[in-house]
Protein backbone atom coordinates (compact mmCIF):
# COMPACT_ATOMS: atom_id res chain seq x y z
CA UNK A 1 46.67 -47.16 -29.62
CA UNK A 2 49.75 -45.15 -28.87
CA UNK A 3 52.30 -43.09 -30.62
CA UNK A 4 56.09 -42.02 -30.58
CA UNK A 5 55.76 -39.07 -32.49
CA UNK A 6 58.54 -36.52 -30.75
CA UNK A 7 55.67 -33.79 -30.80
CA UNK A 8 52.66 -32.63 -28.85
CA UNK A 9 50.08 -30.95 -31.59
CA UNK A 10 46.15 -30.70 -31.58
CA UNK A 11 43.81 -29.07 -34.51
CA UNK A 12 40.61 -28.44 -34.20
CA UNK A 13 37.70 -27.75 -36.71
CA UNK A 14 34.17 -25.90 -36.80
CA UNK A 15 31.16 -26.43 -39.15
CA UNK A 16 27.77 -24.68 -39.25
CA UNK A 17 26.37 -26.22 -42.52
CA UNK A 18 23.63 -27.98 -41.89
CA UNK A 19 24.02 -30.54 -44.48
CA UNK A 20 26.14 -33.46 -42.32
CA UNK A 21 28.08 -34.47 -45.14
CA UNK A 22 29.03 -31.80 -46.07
CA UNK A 23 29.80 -30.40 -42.57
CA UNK A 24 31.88 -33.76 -41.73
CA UNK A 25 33.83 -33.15 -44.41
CA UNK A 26 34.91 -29.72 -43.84
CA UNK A 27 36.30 -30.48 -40.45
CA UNK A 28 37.85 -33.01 -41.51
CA UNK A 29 39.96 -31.30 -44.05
CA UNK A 30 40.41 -28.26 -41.84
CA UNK A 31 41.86 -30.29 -38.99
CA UNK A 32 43.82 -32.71 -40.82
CA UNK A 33 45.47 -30.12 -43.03
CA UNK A 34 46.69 -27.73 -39.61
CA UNK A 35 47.28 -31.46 -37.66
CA UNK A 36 49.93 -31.85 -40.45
CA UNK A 37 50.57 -35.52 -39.28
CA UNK A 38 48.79 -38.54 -37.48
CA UNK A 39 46.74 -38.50 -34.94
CA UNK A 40 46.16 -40.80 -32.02
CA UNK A 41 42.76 -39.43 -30.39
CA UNK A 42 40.17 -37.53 -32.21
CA UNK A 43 36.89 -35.91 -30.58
CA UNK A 44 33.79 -35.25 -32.67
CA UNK A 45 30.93 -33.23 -31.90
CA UNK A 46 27.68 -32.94 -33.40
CA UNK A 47 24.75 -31.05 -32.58
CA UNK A 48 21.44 -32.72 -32.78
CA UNK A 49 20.04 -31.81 -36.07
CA UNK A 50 23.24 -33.75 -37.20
CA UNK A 51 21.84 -37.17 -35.32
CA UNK A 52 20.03 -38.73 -37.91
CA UNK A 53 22.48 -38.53 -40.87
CA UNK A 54 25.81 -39.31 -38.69
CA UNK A 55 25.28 -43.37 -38.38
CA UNK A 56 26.37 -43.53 -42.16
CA UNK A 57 29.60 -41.66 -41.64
CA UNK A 58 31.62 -42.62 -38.26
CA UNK A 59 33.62 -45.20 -41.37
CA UNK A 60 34.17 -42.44 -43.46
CA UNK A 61 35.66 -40.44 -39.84
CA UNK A 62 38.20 -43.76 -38.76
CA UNK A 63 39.52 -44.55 -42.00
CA UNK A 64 40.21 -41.08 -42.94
CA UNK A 65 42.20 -40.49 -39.19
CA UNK A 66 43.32 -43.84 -39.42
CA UNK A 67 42.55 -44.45 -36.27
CA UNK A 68 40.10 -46.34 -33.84
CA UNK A 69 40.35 -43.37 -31.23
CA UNK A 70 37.94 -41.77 -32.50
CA UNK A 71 34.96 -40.36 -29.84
CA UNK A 72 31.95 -38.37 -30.42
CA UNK A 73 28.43 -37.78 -29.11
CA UNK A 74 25.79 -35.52 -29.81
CA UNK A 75 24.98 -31.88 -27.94
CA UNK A 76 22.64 -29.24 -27.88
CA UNK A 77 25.31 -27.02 -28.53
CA UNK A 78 29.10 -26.99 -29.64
CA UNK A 79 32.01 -25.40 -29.20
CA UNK A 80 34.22 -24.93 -31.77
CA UNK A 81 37.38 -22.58 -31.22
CA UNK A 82 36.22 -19.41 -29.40
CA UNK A 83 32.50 -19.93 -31.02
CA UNK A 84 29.85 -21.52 -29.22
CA UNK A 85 26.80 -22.67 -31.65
CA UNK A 86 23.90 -22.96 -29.43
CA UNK A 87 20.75 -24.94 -30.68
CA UNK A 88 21.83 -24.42 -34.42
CA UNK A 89 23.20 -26.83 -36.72
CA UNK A 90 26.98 -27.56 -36.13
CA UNK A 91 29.89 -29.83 -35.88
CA UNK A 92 33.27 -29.63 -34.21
CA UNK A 93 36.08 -31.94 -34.74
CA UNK A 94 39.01 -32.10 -32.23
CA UNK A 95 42.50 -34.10 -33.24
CA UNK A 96 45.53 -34.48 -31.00
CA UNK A 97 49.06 -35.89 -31.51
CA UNK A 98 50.15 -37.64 -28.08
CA UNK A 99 53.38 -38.59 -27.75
CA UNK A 100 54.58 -41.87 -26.08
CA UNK A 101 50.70 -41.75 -24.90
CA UNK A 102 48.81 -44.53 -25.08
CA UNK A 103 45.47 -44.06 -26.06
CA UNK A 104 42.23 -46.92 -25.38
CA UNK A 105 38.70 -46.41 -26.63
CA UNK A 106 36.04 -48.09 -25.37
CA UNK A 107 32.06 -48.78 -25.54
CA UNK A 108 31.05 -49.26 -21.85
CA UNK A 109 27.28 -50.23 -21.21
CA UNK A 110 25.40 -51.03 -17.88
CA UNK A 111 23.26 -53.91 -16.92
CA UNK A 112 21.82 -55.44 -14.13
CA UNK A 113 23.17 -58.86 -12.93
CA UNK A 114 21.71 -60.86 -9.80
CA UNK A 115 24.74 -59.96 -8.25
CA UNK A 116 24.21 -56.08 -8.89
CA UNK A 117 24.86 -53.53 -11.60
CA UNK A 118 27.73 -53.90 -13.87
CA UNK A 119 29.89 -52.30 -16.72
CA UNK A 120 30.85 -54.01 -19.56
CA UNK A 121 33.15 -53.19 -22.56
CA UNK A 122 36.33 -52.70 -21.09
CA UNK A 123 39.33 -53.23 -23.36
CA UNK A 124 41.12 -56.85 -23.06
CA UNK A 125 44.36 -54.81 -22.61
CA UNK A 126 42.79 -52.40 -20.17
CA UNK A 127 45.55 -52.36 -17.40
CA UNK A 128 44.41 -53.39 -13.84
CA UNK A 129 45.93 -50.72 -11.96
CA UNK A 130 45.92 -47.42 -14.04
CA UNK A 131 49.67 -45.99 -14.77
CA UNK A 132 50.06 -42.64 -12.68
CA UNK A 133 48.27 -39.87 -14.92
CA UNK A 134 45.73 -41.70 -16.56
CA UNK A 135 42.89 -39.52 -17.01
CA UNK A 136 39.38 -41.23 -18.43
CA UNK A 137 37.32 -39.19 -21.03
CA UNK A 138 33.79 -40.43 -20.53
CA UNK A 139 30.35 -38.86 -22.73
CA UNK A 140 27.60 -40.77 -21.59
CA UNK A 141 24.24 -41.03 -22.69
CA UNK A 142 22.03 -39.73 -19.89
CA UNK A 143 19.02 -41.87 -20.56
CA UNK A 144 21.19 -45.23 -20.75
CA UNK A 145 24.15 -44.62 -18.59
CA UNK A 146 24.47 -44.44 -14.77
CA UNK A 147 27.33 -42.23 -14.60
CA UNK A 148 27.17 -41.36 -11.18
CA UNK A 149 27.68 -45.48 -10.36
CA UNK A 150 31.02 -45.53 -12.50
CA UNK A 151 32.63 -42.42 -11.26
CA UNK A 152 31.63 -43.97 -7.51
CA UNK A 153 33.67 -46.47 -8.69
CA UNK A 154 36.78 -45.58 -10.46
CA UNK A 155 36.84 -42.96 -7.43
CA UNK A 156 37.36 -45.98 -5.57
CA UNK A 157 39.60 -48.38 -7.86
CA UNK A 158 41.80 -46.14 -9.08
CA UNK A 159 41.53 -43.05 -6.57
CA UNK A 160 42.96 -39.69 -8.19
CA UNK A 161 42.47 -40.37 -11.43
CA UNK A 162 40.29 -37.69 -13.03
CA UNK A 163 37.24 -38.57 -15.19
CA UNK A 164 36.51 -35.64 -17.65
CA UNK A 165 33.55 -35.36 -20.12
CA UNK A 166 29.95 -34.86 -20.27
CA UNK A 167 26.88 -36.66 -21.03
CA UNK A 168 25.21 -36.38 -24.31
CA UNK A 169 22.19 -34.00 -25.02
CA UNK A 170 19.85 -32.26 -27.26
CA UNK A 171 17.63 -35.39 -27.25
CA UNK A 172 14.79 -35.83 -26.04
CA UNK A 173 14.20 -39.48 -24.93
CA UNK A 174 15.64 -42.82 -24.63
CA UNK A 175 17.70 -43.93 -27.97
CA UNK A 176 17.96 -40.29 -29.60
CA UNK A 177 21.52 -39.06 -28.31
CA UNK A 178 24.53 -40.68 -30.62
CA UNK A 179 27.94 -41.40 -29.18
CA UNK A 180 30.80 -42.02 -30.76
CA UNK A 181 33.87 -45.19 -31.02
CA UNK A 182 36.07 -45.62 -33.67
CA UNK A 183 34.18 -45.96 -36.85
CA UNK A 184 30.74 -46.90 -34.77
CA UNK A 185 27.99 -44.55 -33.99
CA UNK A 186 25.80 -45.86 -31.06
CA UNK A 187 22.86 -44.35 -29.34
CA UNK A 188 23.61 -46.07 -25.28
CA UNK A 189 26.11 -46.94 -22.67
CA UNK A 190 29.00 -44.38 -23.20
CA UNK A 191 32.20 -43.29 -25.43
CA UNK A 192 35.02 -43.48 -23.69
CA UNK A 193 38.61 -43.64 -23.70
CA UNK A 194 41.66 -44.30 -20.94
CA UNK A 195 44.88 -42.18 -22.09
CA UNK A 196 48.10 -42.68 -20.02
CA UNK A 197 51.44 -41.76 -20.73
CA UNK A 198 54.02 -39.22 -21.40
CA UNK A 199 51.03 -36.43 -22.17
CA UNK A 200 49.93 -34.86 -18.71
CA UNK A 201 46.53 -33.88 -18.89
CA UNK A 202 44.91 -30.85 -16.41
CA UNK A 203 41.16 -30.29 -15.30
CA UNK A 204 39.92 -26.88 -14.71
CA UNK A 205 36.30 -27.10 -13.19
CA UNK A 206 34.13 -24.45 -12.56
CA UNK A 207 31.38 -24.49 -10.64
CA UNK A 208 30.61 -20.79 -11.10
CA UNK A 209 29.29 -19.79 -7.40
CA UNK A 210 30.20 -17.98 -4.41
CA UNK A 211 29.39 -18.43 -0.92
CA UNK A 212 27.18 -16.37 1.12
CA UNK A 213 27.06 -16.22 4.93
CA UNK A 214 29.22 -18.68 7.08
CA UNK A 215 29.56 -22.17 6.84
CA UNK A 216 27.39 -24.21 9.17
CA UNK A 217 27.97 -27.77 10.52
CA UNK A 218 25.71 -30.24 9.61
CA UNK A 219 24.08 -31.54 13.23
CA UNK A 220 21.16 -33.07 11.76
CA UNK A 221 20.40 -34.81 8.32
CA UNK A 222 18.83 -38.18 6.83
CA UNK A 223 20.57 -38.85 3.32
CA UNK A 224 20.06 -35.45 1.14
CA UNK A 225 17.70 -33.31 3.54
CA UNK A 226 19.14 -31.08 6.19
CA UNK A 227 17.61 -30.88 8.88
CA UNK A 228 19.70 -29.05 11.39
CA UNK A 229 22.96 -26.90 10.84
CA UNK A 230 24.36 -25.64 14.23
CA UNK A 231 21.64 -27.55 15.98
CA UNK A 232 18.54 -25.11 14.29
CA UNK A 233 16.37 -25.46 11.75
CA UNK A 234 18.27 -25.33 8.31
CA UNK A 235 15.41 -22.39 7.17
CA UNK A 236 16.10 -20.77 10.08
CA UNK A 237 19.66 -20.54 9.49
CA UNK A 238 19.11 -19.32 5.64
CA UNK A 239 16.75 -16.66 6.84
CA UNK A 240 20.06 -15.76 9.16
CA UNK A 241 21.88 -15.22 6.53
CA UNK A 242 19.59 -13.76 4.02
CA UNK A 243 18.72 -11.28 6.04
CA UNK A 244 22.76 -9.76 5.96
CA UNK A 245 22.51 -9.98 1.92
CA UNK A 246 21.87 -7.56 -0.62
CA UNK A 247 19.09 -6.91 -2.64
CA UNK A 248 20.49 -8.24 -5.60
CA UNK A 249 21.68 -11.15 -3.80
CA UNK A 250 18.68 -11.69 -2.22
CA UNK A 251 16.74 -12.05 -5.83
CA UNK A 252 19.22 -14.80 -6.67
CA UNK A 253 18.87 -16.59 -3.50
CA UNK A 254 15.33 -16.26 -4.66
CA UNK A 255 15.90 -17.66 -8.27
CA UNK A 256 18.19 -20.44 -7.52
CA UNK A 257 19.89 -21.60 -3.94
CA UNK A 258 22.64 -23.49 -3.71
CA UNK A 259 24.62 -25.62 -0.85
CA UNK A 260 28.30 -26.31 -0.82
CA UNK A 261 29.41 -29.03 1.07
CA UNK A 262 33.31 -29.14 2.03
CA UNK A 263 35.17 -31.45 0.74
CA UNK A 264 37.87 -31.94 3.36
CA UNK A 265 37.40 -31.10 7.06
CA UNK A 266 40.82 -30.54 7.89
CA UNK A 267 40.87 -26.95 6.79
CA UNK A 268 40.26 -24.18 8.80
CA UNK A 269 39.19 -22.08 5.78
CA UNK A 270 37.70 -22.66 2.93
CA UNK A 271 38.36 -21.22 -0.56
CA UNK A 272 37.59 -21.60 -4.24
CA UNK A 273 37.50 -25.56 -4.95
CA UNK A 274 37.26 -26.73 -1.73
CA UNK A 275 33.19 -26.73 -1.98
CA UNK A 276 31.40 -29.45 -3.97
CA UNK A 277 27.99 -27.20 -5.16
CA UNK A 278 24.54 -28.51 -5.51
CA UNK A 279 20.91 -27.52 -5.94
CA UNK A 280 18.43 -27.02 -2.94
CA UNK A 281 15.95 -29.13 -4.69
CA UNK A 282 12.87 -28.62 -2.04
CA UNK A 283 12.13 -27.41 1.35
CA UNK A 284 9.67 -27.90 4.16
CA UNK A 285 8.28 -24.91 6.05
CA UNK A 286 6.91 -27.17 8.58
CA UNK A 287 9.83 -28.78 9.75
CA UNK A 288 12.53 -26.33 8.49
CA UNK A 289 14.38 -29.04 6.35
CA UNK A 290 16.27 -28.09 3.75
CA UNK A 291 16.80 -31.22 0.58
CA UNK A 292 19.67 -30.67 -1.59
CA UNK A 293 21.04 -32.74 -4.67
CA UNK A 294 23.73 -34.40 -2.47
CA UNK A 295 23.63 -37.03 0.29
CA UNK A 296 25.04 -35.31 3.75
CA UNK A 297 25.40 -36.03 7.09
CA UNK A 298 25.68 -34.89 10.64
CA UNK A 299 29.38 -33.63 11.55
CA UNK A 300 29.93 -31.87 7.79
CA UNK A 301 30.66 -28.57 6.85
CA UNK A 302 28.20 -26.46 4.34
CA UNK A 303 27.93 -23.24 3.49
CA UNK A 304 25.03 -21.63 1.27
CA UNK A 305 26.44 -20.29 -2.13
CA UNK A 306 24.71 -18.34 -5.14
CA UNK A 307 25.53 -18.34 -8.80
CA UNK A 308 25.23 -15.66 -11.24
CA UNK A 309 26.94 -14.21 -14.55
CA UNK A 310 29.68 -12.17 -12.97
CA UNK A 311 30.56 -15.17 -10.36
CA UNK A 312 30.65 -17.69 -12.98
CA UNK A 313 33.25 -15.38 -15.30
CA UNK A 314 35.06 -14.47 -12.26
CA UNK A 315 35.50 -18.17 -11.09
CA UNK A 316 36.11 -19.70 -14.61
CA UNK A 317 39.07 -16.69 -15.57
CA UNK A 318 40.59 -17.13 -12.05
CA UNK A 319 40.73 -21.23 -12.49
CA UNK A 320 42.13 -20.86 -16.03
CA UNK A 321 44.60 -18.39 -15.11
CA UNK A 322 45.84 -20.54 -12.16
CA UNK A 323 46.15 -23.49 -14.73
CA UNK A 324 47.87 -21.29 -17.06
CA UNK A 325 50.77 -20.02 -14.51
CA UNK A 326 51.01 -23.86 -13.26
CA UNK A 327 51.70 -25.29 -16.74
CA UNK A 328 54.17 -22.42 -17.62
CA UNK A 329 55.90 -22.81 -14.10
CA UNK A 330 56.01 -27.13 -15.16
CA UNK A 331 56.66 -26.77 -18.96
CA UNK A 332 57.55 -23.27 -19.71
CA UNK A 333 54.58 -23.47 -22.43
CA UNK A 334 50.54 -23.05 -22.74
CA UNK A 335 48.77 -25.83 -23.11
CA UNK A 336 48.85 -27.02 -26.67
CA UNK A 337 45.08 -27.69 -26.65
CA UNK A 338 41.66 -28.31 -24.83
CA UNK A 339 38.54 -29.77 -24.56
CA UNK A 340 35.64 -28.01 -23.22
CA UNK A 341 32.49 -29.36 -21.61
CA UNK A 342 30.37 -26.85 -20.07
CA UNK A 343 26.42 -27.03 -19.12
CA UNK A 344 23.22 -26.52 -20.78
CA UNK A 345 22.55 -23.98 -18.36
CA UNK A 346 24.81 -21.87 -19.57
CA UNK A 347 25.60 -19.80 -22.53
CA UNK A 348 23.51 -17.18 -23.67
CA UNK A 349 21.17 -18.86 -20.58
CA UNK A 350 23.41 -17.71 -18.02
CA UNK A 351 25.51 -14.92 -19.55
CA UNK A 352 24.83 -11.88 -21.05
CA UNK A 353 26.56 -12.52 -24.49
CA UNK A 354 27.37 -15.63 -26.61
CA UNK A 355 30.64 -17.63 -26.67
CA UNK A 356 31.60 -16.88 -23.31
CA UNK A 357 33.28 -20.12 -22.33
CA UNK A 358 34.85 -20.61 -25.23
CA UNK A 359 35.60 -16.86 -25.42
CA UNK A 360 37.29 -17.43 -21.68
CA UNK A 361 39.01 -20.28 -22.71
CA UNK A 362 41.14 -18.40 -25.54
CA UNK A 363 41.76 -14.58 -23.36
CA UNK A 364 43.33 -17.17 -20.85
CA UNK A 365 45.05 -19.76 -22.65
CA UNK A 366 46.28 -17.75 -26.11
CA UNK A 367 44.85 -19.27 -29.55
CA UNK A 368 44.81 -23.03 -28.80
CA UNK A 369 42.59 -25.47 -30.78
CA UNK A 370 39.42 -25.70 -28.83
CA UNK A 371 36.17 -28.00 -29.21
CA UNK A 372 33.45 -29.33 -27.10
CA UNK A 373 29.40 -29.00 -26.49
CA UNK A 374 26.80 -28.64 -24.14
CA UNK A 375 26.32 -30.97 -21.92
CA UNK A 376 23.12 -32.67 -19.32
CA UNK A 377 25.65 -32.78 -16.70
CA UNK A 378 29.28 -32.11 -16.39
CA UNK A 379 32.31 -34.77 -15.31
CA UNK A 380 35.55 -33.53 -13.46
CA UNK A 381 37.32 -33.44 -10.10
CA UNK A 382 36.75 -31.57 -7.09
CA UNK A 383 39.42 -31.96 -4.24
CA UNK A 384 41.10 -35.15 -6.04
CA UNK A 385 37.77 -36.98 -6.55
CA UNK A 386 35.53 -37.04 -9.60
CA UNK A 387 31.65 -36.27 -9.65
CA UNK A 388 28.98 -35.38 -11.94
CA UNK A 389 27.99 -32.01 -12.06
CA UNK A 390 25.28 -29.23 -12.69
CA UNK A 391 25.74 -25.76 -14.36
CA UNK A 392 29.69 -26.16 -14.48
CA UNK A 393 32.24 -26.05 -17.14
CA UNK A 394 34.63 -28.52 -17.42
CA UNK A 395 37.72 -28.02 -18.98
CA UNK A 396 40.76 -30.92 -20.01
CA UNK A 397 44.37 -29.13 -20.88
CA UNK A 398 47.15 -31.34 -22.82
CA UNK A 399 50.29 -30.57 -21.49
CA UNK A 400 53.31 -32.19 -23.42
CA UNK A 401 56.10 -33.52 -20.97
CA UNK A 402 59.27 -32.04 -20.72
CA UNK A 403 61.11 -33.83 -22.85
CA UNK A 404 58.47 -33.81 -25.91
């Protein structure tokens, strides 16, 4: 779907009843009345008490948008403006108004061929080489869907172009997440949609750490366990730089190490964003190995980073305010609205008070319409290619063109 509507608008919606009709409807009529117009892509988001009563509505949600571009899943916890519902009934409803932006929702699923894993569900009039721009919104269902595989290989079909999104949570098992397309509510495979055009869209992901100590080359590893960096033991080297660290920074090397690994070896230095950040998942005093949650190997560049509160505001505010000076430098205006996928982990789980995503989001960006939930893992670029992440927020600006 597409439309030539002259200008860039989004609305967005927030509902704590915990009666689903009743909460569906309020959105609805709260973002359609400040939309004042069509729309041509609609997000909805539902936390999980919402599952079982939201099969019987995604008609009522596509014939009152009049629109098939309609995506959704379920969360744990949703955003909604500069409010961030955690574990408590909610539902937030996001509408945009893309000009000369075309707009394709899709149902992907994965199965297993004799020939190897595939994807099916792609649109018939999915182009074959994706228009400069195109940005895929993917929410996956984490028991169904191998994201991973797909973003290995759009990174690879179509390299640059960013996947956003999440995958689905606040269920428990196989079959109890819902996504989303057009007037369909599924509970497998993934919502998603391609959107190309005239509407330039910006990711903002933050991984919320910092590194500690120097970075180390890689001189020994077999798939994700170090084994060597700067030909010792990988323990050895974190007891090197643990040693320089604070107290405080030693307790949170204590409660949760991470690794960054660089994502282009041409730099001498290496900043915010140039580190993609993963878990150290194990290690062997023994051998002095070191596993992370990220294949590596020798010849690489890593550096040990830790996360807590202050380093994830600092990171998030610093990344938004970038954005924000880019887009005014491009368009001379804020974005006109955002989507927000940020991580389980965080919230009042990471932070000291509630909202503070969302919270960011608006002392950045000004008062635009805002929506989104919790995700079980994060999608967005680091250094021009696309991964899933871990305890990261995830953030998609809509930037009208110039001339819209």
């Amino acid at each position: 779907m597409s439309t030539s509507a002259t200008a860039l608008r989004c609305a967005a919606a927030l509902s704590t009843s915990p009666d689903t009709r009743r909460a569906v409807a309020e959105v609805l009529d709260e973002a359609c009345g400040r939309l004042e117009g069509p729309c041509n892509l609609a997000m909805l988001f539902a936390s999980a008490q919402h599952a079982p009563k939201l099969d019987s509505l995604g008609a009522l949600l596509s014939e009152r948008l009049e629109t098939e571009a309609v995506l959704g899943c379920t969360g744990e916890s949703i955003v909604g403006g500069d409010r961030e519902i955690e574990q408590q009934p909610a539902v937030a409803l996001w509408l945009a108004r893309l000009p000369e932006t075309t707009v394709l929702p899709m149902h992907l699923e994965f199965a297993q061929t004799q020939e190897g894993g595939t994807f099916t569900g792609w649109p018939s009039d999915m182009p074959s080489r994706w228009p400069p721009g195109a940005t895929l919104f993917l929410l996956g269902d984490p028991f169904s869907f191998p994201a991973d595989d797909l973003i290995a290989r759009i990174n690879e079909d179509h390299p640059g172009a960013p996947v956003l999104g999440g995958m689905a949570s606040g269920g428990t098992g196989p079959r109890e997440n819902r996504l989303l397309v057009g007037g369909r509510w599924h509970d497998h495979g993934a919502a998603a949609a391609l959107v190309y055009g005239a509407t330039r869209i910006r990711s903002v992901v933050s991984q919320g750490c910092r590194p500690i100590g120097r970075p180390f080359i890689v001189t020994k590893a077999e798939a994700n366990v170090i084994r060597e960096l700067g030909g010792m033991p990988a323990l050895a080297r974190l007891q090197e730089v643990f040693g320089d660290l604070t107290a405080a920074e030693q307790q949170l090397v204590r409660s949760g190490l991470h690794v960054g690994r660089v994502l282009s070896e041409y730099q001498e230095h290496f900043t915010r964003g140039d580190f993609l950040v993963r878990n150290v998942i194990g290690a062997d005093p023994n051998t002095g190995a070191i596993a992370i949650g990220d294949y590596v190997r020798p010849g690489q560049t890593v550096q040990f980073h830790i996360r807590d509160a202050a380093t994830a505001d600092e990171d998030l505010r610093a990344l938004l305010a970038q954005a924000a000076t880019e887009s005014g430098e491009e368009s001379r205006s804020l974005p006109a609205g955002a989507l927000l996928f940020t991580c389980n982990g965080r919230g009042t789980r990471l932070f000291p008070q509630p909202n503070h995503d969302a919270s960011c989001l608006r002392d950045c960006l000004g008062e635009i319409p805002v929506a989104g939930f919790f995700a079980q893992g994060e999608l967005g670029p680091i250094g021009g290619k696309n991964f899933l992440h871990g305890f990261t927020a995830s953030v998609a600006l809509f930037q009208g063109s110039d001339k819209s």
